[in-house]
Protein backbone atom coordinates (compact mmCIF):
# COMPACT_ATOMS: atom_id res chain seq x y z
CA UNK A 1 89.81 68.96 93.04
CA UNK A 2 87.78 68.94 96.13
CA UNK A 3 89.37 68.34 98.99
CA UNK A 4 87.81 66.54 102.56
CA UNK A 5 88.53 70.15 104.29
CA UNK A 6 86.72 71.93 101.77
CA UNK A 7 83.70 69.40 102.77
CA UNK A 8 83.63 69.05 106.03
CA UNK A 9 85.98 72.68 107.21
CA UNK A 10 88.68 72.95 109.70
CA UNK A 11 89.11 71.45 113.44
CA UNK A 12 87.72 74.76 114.93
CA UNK A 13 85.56 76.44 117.43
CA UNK A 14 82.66 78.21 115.84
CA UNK A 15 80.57 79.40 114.57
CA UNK A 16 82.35 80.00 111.05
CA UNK A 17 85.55 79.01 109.12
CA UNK A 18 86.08 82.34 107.37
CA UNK A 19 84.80 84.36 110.32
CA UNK A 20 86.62 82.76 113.15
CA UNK A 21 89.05 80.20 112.07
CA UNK A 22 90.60 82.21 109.33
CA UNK A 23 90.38 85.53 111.75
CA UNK A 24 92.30 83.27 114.34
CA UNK A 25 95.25 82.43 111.94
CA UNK A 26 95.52 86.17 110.63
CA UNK A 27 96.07 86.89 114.23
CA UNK A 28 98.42 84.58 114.85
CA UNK A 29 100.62 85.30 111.85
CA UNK A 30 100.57 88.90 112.86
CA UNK A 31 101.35 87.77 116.60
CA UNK A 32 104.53 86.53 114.78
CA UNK A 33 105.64 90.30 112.89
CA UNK A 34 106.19 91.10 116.80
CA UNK A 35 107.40 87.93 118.37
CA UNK A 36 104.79 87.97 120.85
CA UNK A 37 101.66 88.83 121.85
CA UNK A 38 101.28 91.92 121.51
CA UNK A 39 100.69 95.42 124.24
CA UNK A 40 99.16 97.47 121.81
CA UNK A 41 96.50 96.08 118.58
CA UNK A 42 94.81 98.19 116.17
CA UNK A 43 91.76 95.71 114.40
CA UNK A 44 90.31 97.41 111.11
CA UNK A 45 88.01 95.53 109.84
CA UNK A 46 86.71 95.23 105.67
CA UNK A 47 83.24 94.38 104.47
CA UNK A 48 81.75 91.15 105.53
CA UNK A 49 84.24 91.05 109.29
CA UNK A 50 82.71 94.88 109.47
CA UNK A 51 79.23 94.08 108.85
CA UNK A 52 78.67 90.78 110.70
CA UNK A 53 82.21 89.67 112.33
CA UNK A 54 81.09 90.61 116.02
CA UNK A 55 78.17 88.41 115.65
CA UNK A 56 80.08 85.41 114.38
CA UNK A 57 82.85 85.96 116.54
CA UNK A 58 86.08 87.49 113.97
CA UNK A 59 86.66 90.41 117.11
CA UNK A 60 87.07 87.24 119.48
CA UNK A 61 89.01 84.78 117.04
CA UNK A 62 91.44 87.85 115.65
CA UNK A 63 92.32 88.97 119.70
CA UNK A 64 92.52 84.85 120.29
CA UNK A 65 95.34 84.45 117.65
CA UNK A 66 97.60 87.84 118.65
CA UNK A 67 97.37 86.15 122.25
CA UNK A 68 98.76 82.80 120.63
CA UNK A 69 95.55 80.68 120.69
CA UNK A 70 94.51 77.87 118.11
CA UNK A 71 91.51 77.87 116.02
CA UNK A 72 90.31 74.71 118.25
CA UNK A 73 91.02 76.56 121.64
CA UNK A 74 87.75 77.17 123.88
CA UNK A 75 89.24 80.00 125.17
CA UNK A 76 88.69 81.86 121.91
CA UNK A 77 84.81 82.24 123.25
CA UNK A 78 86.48 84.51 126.15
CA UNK A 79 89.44 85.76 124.54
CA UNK A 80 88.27 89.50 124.91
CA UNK A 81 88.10 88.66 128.62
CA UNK A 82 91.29 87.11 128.78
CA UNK A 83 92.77 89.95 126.72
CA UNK A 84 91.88 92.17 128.92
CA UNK A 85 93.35 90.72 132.08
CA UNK A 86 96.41 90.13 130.34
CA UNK A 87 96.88 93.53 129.16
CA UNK A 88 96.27 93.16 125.73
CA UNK A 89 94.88 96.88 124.56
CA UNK A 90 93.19 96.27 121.72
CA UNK A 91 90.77 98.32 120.02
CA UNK A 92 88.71 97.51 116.29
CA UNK A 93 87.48 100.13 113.31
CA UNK A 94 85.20 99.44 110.95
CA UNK A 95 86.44 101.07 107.54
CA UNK A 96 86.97 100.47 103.87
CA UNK A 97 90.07 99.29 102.52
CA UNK A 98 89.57 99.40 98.91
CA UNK A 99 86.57 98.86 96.20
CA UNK A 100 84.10 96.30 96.75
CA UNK A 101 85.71 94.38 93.80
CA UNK A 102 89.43 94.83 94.38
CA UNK A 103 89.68 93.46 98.47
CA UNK A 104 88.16 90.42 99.72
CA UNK A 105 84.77 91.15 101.81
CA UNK A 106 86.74 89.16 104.90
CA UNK A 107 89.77 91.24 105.19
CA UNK A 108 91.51 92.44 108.17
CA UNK A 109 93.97 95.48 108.62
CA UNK A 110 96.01 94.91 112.00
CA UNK A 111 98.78 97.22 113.28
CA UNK A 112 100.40 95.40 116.36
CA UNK A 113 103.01 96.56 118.63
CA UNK A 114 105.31 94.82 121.12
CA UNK A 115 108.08 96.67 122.79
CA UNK A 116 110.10 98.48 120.25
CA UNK A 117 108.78 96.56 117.48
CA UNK A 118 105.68 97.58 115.70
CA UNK A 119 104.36 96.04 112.31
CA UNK A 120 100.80 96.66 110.16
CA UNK A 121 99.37 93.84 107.98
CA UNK A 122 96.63 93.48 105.74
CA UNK A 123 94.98 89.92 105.45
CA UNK A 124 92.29 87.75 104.23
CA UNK A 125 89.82 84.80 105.33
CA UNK A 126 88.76 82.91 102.53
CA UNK A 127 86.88 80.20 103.60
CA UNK A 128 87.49 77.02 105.03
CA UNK A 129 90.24 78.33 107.60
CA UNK A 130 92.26 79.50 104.39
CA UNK A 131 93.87 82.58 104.57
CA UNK A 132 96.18 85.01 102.42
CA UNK A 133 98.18 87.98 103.64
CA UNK A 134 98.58 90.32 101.02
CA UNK A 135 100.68 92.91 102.76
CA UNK A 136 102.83 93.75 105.56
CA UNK A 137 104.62 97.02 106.39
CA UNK A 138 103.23 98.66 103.11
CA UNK A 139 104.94 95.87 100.87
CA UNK A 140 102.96 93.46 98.83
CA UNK A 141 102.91 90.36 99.81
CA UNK A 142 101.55 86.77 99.47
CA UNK A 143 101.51 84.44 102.79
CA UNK A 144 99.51 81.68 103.29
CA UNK A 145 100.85 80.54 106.34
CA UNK A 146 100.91 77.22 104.54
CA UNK A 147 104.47 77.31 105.41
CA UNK A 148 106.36 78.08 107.89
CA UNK A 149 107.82 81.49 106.29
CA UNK A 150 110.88 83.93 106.98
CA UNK A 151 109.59 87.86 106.43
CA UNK A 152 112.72 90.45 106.01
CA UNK A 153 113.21 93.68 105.17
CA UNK A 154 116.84 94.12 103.60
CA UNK A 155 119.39 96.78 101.60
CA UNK A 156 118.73 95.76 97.95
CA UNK A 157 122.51 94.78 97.50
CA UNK A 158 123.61 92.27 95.16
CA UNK A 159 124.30 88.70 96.18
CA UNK A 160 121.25 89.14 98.95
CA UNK A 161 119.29 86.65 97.86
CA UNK A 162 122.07 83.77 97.53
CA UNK A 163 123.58 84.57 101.06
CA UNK A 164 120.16 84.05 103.00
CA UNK A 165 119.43 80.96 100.54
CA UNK A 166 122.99 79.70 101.79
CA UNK A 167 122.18 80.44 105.54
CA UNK A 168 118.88 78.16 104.84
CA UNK A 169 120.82 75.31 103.40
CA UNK A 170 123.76 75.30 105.70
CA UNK A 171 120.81 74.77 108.87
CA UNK A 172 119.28 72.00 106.71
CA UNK A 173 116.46 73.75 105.45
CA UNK A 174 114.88 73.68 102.06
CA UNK A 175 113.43 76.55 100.31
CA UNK A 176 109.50 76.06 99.06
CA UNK A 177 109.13 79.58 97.38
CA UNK A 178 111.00 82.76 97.70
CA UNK A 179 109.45 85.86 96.50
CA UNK A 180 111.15 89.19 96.36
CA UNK A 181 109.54 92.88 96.44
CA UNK A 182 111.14 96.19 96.24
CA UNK A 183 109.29 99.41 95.82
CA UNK A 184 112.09 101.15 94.05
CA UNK A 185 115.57 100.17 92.56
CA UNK A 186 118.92 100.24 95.57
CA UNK A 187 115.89 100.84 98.01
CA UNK A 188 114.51 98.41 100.70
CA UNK A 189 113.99 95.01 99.47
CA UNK A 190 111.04 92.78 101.15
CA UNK A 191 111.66 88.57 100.76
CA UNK A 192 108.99 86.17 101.59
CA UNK A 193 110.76 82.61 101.66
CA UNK A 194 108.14 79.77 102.26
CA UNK A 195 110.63 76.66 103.76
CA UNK A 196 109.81 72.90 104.46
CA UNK A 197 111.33 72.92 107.99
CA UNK A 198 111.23 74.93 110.72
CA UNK A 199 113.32 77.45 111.00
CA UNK A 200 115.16 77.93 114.67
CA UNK A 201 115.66 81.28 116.21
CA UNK A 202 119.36 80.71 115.85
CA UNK A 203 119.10 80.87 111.68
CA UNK A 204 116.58 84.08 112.39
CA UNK A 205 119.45 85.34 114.16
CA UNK A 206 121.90 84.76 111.40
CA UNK A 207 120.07 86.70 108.91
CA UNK A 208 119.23 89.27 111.69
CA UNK A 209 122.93 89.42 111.86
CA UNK A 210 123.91 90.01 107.78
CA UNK A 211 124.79 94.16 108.34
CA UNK A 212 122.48 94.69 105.47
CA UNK A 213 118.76 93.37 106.62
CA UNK A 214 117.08 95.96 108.93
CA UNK A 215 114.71 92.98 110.35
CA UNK A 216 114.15 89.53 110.07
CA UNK A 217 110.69 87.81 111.34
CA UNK A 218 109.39 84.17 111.61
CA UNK A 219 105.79 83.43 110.46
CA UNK A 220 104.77 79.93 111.99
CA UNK A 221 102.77 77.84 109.35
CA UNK A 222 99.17 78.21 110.92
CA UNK A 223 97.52 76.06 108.38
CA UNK A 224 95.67 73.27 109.50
């Protein structure tokens, strides 16, 4: 099924949905991994944002969204300006980040850092202001920021998964998906829960509390 933002594309500034809407919500979902804008941002960019991002504005819309900016803000059009009277150091690559057929042409590999707290991400624009995050911190992941979404990095002990569930429904939230990654058996344990509300520092600070998660981030939904 078609839907009217597939037609007609996202409330944005221009000039493209993949190239600067998308960009902007990648940025702003990696904003999140550091709960801030960011000092420090490393932009690699993949294929199509390597080839002809800078001339439909991906450097501009990716820098917008790590400063906390909309896809509809004006200020995207001088967020390198703004950036850099903030203090924002940023600096992009052009690389590869996989075969032509494995990685989406509009994908973006950012490594942020804020304070103590640093985190890398790999994400893609695809089209229409859509976007997918396929991994953070080396761990495989799927966001869409279609949700507002807890990201945590835990012990894989047992009874994990039903304690953070429980912290969820005591705080009145409902769980939309919850996807769990580990990249080796009684190692670290990455969970991706996708919830209905949003969830309030004080619940991130309840999981941050459970002795065996090493970090616990929010990801604001950032879809339109």
């Amino acid at each position: 099924m078609v839907s009217l933002l597939d037609i007609i594309g996202p409330v944005m500034v221009g000039p493209s949905s993949s190239h600067t809407a998308g960009a902007c919500r990648l940025g702003l979902l990696a904003r999140c991994l550091v709960g801030g804008t960011p000092q420090t941002a490393r932009i690699e960019l993949h294929g199509s944002f390597a080839r002809t991002g800078e001339g439909h504005g991906t450097d501009k819309a990716i820098v917008a969204g790590l400063m906390g900016f909309q896809p509809d803000d004006d200020r995207i059009r001088t967020s390198l300006e703004i950036a850099e009277r903030e203090g924002l150091d940023y600096h992009f690559e052009k690389t590869t980040l996989g075969e032509e057929n494995d990685v989406h042409p509009n994908t973006t590999r950012i490594t942020v850092q804020r304070g103590e707290r640093s985190a890398e991400m790999v994400g893609s624009s695809l089209g229409a202001g859509r976007v997918l995050v396929t991994e953070i911190d080396g761990y495989p992941v799927e966001v869409t920021g279609n949700y507002n979404t807890v990201v945590l990095v835990a012990e894989d002990v047992k009874g994990s998964v039903a304690r953070i569930a429980t912290i969820l429904a005591e705080n009145a939230i409902n769980i939309a998906t919850l996807r769990l990654t580990r990249k080796a058996r009684g190692g670290d344990a990455f969970m991706v829960i996708e919830v209905d509300e949003v969830p309030s520092e004080k619940v991130r600070d309840e999981i941050r509390a459970l002795s065996w998660v090493k970090w616990a981030f929010r990801l604001d939904k950032v879809s339109a």
